[in-house]
C-alpha atoms as a PDB file:
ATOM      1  CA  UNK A   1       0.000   0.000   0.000  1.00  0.00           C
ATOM      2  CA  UNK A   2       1.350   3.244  -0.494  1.00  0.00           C
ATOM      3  CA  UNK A   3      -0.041   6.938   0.072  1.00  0.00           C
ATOM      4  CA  UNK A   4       1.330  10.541  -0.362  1.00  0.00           C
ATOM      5  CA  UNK A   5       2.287  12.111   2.567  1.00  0.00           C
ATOM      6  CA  UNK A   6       0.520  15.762   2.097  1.00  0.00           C
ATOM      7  CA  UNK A   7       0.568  18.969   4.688  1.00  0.00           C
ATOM      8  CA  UNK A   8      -2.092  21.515   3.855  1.00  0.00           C
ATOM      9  CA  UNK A   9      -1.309  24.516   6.090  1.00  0.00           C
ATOM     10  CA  UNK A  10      -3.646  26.312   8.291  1.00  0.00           C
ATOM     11  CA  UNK A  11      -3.516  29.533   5.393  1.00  0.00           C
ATOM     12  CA  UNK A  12      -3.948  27.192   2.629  1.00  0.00           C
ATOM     13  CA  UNK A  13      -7.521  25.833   4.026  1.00  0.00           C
ATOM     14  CA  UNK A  14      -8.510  29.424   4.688  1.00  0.00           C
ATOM     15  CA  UNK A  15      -8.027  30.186   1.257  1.00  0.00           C
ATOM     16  CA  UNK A  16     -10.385  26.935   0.248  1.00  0.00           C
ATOM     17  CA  UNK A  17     -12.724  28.762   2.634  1.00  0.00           C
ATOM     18  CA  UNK A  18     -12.669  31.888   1.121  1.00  0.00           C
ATOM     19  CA  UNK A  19     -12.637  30.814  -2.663  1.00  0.00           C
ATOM     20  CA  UNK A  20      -8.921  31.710  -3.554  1.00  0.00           C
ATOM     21  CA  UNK A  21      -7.764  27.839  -3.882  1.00  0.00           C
ATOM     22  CA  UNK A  22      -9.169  24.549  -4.859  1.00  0.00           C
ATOM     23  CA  UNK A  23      -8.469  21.654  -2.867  1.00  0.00           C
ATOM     24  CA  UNK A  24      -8.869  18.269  -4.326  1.00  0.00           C
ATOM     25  CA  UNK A  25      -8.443  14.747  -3.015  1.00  0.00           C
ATOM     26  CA  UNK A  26      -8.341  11.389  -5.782  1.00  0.00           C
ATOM     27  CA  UNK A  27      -7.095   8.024  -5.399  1.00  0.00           C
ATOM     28  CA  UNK A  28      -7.656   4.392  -6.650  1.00  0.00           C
ATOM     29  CA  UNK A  29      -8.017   1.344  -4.778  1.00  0.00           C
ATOM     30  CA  UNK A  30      -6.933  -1.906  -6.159  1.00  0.00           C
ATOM     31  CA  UNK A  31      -8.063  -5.389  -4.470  1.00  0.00           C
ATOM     32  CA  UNK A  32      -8.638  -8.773  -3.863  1.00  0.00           C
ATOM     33  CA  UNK A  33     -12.217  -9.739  -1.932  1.00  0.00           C
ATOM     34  CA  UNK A  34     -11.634 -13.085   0.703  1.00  0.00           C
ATOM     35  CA  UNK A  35     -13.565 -15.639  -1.878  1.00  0.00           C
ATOM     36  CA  UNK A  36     -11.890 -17.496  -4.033  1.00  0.00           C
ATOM     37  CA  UNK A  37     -11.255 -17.542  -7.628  1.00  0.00           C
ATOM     38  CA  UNK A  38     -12.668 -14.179  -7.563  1.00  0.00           C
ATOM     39  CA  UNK A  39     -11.170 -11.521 -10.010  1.00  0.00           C
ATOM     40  CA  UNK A  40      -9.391  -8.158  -8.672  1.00  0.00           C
ATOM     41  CA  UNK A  41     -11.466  -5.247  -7.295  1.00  0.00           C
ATOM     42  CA  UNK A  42     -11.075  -1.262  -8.245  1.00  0.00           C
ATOM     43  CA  UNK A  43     -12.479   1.563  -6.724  1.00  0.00           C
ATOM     44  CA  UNK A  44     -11.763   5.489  -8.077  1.00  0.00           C
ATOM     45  CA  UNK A  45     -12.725   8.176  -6.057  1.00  0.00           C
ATOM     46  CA  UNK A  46     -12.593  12.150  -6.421  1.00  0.00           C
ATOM     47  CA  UNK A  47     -13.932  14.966  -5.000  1.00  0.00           C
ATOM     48  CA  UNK A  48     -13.117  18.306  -3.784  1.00  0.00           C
ATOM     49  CA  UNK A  49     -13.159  19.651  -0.470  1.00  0.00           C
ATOM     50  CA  UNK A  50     -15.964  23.036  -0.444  1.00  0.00           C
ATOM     51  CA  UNK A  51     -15.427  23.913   3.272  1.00  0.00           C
ATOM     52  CA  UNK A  52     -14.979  22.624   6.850  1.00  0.00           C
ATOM     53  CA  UNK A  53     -16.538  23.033  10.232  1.00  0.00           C
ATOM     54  CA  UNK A  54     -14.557  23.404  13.123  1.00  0.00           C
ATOM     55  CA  UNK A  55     -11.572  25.517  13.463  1.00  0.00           C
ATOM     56  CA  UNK A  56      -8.706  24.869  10.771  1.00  0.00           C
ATOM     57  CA  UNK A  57      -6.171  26.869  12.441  1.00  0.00           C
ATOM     58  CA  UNK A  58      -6.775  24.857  15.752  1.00  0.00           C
ATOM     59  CA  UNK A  59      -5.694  21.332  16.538  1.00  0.00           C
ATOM     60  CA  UNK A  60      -8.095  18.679  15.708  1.00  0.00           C
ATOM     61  CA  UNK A  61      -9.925  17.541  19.361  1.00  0.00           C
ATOM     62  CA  UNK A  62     -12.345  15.395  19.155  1.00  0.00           C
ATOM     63  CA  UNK A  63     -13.933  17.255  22.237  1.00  0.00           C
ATOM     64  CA  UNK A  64     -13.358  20.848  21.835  1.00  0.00           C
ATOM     65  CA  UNK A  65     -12.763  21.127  17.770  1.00  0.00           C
ATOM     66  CA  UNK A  66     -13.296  18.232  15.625  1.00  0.00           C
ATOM     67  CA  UNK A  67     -12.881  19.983  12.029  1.00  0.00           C
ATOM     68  CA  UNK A  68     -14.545  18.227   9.545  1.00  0.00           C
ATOM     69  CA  UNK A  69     -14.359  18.359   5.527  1.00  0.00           C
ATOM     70  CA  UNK A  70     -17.488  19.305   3.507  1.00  0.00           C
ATOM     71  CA  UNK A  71     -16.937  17.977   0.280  1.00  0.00           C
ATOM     72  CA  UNK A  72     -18.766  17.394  -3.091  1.00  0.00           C
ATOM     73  CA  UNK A  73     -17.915  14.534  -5.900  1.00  0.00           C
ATOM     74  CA  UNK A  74     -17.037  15.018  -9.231  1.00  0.00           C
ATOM     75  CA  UNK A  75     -18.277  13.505 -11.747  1.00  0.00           C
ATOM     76  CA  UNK A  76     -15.760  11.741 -12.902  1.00  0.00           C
ATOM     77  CA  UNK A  77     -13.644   8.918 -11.585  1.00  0.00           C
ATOM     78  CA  UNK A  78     -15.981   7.533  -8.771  1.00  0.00           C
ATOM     79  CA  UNK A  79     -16.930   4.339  -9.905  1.00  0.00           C
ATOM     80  CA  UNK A  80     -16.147   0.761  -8.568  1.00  0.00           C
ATOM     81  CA  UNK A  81     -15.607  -2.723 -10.785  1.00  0.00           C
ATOM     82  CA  UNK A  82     -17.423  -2.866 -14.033  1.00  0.00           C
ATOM     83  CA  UNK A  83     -18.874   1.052 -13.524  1.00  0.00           C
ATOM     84  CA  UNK A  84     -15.609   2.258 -13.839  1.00  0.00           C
ATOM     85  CA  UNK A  85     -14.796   3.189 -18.064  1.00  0.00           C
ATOM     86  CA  UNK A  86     -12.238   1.444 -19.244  1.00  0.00           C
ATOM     87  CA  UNK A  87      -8.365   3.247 -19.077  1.00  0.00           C
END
């Protein structure tokens, strides 16, 4: 498994706040289910991140400011298996 190691600063996810960036997040999952004799898996995903509750320029606390992403999917690439178009 691998995944991209990614800081966003504090400034950065004001801007997605305020309309001056765009912040996107995409990815693909590749895998094997436990049955056997069962061909291999994919799932694409993409969507972009709109705004957030909580306080970005805070610490994450789960009781005094859990920040959350609001987000909305694209259209493409979000499709699993056989939904997916072919590459």
């Amino acid at each position: 498994m691998s995944i991209a190691n990614l800081a966003v600063t504090a400034d950065e996810l004001t801007a997605v706040r305020q309309n001056k960036k765009f912040l996107y997040f995409w990815g693909r999952v590749d895998y094997h289910d436990i049955f056997e004799n069962t061909p291999a898996h994919v799932t694409k995903f993409a969507f972009q991140i709109l705004d957030f509750r909580g306080d970005v320029t805070k610490v994450w606390n789960a009781d005094t400011n859990i920040v959350e992403m609001i987000t909305r999917h694209l259209n493409r690439h979000n499709c699993a298996d056989d939904s997916c178009p072919p590459e």
